[in-house]
N, C-alpha and C. Protein backbone atom coordinates (compact mmCIF):
# COMPACT_ATOMS: atom_id res chain seq x y z
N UNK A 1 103.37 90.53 51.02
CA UNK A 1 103.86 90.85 52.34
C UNK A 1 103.67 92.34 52.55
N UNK A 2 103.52 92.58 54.05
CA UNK A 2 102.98 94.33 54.10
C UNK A 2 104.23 94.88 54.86
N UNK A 3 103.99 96.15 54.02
CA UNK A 3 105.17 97.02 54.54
C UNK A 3 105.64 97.02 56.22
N UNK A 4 106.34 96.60 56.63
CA UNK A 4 106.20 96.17 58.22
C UNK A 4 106.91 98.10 58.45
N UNK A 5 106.97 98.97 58.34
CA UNK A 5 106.99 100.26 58.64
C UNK A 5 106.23 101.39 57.69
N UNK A 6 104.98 101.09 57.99
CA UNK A 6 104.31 102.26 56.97
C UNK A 6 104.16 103.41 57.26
N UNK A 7 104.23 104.81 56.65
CA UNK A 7 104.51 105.61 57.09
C UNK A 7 103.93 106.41 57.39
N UNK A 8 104.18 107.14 58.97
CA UNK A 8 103.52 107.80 60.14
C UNK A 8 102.33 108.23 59.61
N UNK A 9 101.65 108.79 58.52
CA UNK A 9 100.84 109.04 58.23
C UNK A 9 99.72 108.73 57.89
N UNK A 10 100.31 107.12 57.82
CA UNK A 10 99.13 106.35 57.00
C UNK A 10 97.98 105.40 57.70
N UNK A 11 96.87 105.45 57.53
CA UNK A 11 95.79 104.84 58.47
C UNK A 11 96.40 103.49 58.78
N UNK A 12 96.37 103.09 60.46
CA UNK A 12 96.46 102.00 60.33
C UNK A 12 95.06 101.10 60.32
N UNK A 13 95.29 99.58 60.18
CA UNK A 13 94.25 98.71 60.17
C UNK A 13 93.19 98.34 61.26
N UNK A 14 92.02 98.69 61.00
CA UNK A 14 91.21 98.37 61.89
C UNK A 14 91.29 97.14 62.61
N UNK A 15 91.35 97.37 64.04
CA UNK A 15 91.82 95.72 64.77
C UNK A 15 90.07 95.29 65.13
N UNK A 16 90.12 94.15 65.31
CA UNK A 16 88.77 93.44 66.02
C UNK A 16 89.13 92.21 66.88
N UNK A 17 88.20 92.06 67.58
CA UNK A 17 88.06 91.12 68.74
C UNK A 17 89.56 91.52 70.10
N UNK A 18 90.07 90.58 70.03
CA UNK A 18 90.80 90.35 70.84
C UNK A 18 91.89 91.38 71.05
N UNK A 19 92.54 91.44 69.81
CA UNK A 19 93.53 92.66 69.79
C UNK A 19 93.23 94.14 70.03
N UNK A 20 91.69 94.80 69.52
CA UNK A 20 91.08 95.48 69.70
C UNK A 20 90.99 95.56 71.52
N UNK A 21 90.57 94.72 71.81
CA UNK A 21 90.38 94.62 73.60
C UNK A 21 91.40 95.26 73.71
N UNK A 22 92.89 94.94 73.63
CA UNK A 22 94.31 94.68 74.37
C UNK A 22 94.72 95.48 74.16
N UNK A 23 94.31 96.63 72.82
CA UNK A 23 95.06 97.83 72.41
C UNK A 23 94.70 98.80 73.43
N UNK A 24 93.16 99.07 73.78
CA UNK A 24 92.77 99.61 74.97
C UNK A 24 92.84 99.34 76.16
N UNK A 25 93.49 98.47 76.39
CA UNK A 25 93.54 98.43 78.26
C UNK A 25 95.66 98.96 78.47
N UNK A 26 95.45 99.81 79.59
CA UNK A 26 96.80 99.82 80.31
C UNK A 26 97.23 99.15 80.58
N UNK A 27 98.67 99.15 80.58
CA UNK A 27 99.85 98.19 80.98
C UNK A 27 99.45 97.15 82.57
N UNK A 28 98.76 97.80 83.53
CA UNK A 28 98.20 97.28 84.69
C UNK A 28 96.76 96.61 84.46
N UNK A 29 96.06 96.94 83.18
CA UNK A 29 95.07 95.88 83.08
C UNK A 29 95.41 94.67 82.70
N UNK A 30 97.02 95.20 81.43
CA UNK A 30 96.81 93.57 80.77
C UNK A 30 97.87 92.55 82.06
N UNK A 31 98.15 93.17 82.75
CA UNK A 31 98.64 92.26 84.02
C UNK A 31 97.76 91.94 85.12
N UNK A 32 96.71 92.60 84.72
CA UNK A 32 95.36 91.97 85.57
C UNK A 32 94.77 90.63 84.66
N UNK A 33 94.84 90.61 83.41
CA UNK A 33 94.47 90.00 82.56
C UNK A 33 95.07 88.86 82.88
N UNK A 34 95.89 89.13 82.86
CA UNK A 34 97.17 88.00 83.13
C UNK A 34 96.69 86.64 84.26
N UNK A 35 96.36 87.62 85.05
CA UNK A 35 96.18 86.54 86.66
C UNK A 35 94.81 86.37 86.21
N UNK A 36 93.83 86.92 85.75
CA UNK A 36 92.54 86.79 85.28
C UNK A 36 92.67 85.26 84.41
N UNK A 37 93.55 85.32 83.42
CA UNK A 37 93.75 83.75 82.65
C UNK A 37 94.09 83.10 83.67
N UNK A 38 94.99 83.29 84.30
CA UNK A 38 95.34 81.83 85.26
C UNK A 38 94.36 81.32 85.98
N UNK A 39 93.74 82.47 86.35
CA UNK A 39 92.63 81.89 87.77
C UNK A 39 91.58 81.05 86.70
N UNK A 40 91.43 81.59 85.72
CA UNK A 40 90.51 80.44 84.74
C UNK A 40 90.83 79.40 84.67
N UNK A 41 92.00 79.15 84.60
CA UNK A 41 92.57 77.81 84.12
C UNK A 41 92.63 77.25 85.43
N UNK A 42 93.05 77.48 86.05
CA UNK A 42 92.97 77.02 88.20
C UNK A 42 91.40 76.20 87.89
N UNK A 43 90.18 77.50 88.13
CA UNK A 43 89.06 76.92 88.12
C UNK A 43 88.79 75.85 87.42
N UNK A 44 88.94 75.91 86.15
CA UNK A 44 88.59 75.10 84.82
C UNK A 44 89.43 73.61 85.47
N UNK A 45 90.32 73.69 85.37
CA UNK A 45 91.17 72.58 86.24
C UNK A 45 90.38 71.52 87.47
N UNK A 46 90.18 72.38 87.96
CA UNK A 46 89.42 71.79 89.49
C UNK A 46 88.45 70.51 89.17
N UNK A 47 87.95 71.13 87.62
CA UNK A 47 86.76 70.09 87.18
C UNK A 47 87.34 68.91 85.93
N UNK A 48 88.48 69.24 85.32
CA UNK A 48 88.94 68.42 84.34
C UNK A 48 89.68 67.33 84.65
N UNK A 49 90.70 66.41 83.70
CA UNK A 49 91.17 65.92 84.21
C UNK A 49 92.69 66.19 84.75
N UNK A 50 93.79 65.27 85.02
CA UNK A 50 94.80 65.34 85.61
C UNK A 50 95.97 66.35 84.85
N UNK A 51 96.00 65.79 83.51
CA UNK A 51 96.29 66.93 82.39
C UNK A 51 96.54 68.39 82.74
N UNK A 52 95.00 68.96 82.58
CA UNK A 52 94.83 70.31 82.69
C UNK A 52 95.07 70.71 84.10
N UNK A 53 94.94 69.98 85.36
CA UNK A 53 95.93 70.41 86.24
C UNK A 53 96.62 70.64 86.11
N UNK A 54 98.10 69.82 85.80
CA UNK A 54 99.23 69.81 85.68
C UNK A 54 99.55 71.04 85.21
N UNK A 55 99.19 71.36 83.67
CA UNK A 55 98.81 72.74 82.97
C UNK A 55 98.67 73.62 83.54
N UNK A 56 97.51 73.67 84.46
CA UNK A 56 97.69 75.42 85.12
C UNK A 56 98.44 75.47 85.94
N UNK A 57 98.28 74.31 87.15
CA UNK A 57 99.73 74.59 88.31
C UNK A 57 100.88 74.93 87.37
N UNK A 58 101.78 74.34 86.27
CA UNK A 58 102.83 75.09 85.66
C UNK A 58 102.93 75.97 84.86
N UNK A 59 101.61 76.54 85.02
CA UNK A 59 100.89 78.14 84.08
C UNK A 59 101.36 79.24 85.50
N UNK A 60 100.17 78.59 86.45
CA UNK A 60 100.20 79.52 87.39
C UNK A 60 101.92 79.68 87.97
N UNK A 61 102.44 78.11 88.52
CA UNK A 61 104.31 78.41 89.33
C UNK A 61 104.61 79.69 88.26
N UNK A 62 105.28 79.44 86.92
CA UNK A 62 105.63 80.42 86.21
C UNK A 62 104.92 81.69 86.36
N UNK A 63 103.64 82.06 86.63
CA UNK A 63 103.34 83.75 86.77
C UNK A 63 103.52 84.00 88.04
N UNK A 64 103.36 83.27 89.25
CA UNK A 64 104.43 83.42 90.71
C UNK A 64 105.68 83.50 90.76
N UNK A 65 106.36 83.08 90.16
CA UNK A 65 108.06 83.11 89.99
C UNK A 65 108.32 84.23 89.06
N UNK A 66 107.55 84.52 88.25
CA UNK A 66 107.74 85.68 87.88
C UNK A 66 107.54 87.14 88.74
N UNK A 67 106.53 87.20 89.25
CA UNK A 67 106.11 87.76 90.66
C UNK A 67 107.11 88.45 91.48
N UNK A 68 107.62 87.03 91.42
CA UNK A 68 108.41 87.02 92.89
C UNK A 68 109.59 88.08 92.17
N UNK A 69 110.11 87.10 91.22
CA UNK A 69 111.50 87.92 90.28
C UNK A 69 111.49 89.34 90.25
N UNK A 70 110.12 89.74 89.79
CA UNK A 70 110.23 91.22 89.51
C UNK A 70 110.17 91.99 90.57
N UNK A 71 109.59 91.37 92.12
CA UNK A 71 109.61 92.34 93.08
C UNK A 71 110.69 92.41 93.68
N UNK A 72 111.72 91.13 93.59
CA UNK A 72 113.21 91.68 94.21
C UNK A 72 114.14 92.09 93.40
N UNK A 73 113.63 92.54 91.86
CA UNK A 73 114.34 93.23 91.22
C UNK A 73 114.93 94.76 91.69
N UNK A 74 116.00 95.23 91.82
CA UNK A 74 116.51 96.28 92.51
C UNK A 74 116.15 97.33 91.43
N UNK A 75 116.01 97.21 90.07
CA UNK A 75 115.28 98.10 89.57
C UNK A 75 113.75 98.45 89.79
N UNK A 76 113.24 97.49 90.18
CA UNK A 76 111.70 97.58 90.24
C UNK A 76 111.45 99.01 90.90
N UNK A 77 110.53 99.92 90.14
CA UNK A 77 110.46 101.29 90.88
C UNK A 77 108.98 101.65 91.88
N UNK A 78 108.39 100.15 92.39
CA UNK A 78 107.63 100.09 93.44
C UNK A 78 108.36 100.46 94.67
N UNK A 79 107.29 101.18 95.54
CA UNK A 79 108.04 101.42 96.80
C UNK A 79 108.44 99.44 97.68
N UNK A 80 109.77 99.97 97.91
CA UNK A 80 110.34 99.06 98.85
C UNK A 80 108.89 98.40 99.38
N UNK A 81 108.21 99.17 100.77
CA UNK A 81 107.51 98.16 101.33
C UNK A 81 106.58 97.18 100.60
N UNK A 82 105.75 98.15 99.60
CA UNK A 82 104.53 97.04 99.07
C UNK A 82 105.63 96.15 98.00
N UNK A 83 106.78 96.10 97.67
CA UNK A 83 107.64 95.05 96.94
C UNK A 83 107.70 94.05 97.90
N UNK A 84 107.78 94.36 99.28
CA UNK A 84 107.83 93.42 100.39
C UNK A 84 106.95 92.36 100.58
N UNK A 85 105.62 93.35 100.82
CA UNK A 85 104.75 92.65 100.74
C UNK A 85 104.21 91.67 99.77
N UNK A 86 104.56 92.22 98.35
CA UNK A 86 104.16 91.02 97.48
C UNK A 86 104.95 90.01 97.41
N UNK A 87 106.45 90.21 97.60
CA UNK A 87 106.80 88.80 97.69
C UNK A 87 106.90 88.05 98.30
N UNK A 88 106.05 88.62 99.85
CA UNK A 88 105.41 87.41 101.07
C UNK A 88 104.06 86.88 100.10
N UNK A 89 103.62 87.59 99.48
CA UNK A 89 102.58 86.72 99.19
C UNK A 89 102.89 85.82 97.97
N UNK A 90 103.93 86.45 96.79
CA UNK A 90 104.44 85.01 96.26
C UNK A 90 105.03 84.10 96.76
N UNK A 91 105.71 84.03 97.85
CA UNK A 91 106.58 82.76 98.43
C UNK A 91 105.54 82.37 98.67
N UNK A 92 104.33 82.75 99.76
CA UNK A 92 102.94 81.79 100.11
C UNK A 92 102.67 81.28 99.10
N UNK A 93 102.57 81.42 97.86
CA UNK A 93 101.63 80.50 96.60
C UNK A 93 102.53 79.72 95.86
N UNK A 94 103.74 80.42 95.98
CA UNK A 94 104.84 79.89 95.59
C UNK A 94 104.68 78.29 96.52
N UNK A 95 105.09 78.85 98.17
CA UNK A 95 105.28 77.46 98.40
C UNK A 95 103.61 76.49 98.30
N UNK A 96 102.70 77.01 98.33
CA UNK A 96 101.74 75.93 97.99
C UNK A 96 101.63 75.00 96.58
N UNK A 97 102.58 75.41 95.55
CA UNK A 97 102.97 74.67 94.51
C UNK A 97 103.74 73.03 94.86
N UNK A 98 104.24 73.68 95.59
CA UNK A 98 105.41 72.11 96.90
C UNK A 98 104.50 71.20 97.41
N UNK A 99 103.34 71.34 98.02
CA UNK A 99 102.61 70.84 98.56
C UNK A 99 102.10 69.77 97.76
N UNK A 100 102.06 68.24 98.34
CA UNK A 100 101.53 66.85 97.78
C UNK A 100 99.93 67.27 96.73
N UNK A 101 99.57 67.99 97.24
CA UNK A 101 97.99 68.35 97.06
C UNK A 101 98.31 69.84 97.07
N UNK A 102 98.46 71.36 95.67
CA UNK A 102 97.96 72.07 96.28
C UNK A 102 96.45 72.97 96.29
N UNK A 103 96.35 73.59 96.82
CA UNK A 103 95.02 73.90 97.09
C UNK A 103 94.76 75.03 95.61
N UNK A 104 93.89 74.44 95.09
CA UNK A 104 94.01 75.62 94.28
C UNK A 104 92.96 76.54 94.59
N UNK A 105 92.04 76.69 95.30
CA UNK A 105 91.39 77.50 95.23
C UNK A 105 92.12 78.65 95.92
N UNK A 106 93.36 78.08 96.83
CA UNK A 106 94.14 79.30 97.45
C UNK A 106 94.43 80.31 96.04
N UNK A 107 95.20 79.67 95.09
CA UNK A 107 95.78 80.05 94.12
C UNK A 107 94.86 80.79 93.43
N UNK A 108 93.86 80.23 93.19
CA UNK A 108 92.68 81.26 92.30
C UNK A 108 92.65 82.29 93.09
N UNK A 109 92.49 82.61 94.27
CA UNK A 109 91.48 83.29 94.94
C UNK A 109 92.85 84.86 94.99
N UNK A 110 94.35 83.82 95.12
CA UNK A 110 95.36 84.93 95.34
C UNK A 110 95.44 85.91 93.89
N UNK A 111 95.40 85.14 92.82
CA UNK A 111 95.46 85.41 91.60
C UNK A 111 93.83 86.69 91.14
N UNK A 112 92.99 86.12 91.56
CA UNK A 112 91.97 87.11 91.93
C UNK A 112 92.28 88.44 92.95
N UNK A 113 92.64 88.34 93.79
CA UNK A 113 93.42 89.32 94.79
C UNK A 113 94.37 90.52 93.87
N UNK A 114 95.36 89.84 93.47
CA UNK A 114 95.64 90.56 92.45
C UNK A 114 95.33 91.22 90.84
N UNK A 115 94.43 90.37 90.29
CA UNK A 115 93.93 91.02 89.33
C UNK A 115 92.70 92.15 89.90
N UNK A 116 92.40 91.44 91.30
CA UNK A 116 91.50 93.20 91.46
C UNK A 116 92.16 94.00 91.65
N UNK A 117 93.37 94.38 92.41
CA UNK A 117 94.38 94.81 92.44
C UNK A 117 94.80 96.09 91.30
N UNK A 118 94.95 95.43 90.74
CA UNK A 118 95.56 95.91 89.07
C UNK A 118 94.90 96.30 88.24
N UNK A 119 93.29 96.48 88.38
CA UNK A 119 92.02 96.74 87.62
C UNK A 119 92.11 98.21 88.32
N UNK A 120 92.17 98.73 89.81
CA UNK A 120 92.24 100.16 90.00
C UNK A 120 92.86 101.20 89.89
């Protein structure tokens, strides 16, 4: 087992692949990342079966409800208006989750919206 506090001085371990990616991107990429996975799974969905629907619509509700949560958080230190604005646009995707049928390409396309968003 490895020292889980080694000390300040000591090289740490070379990361690769994935973790390597994640160590370099800012806090606003890996939340671009974020909507970047969902909208995959949206797409990927569109063509699979009933399953992997199910799967991303309750991939994607959960990163909208989260959304939503954090923008009417009274701590959140976004200005008031654009907090406004995003959580008109989570209730919109939000409520297309309700819908008999919902559209997912809305959902990709919002989820895209925001990961470009969060890439600048």
């Amino acid at each position: 087992m490895t020292n889980p506090n080694p000390a300040p001085d000591s090289p740490q371990p070379a990361l690769s692949g994935a973790a390597a990616y994640r160590r370099r991107l800012t806090p606003k990429q890996m939340e671009a990342e974020v909507f970047a996975r969902a909208t995959r799974s949206i797409r990927a969905a569109e063509a699979e079966g009933p399953l992997a629907r199910a799967r991303a619509l309750a991939d994607n509700r959960r990163l909208w409800d989260v959304v939503h949560a954090l923008v009417l958080d009274p701590t959140n230190v976004l200005p008031p208006a654009l907090r406004g604005q995003i959580a008109g646009v989570a209730l919109a995707v939000l409520r297309e989750f309700d819908r008999p049928e919902p559209d997912l390409g809305f959902i990709a396309e919002m989820n895209e919206h925001f990961a470009a968003g969060l890439w600048r």
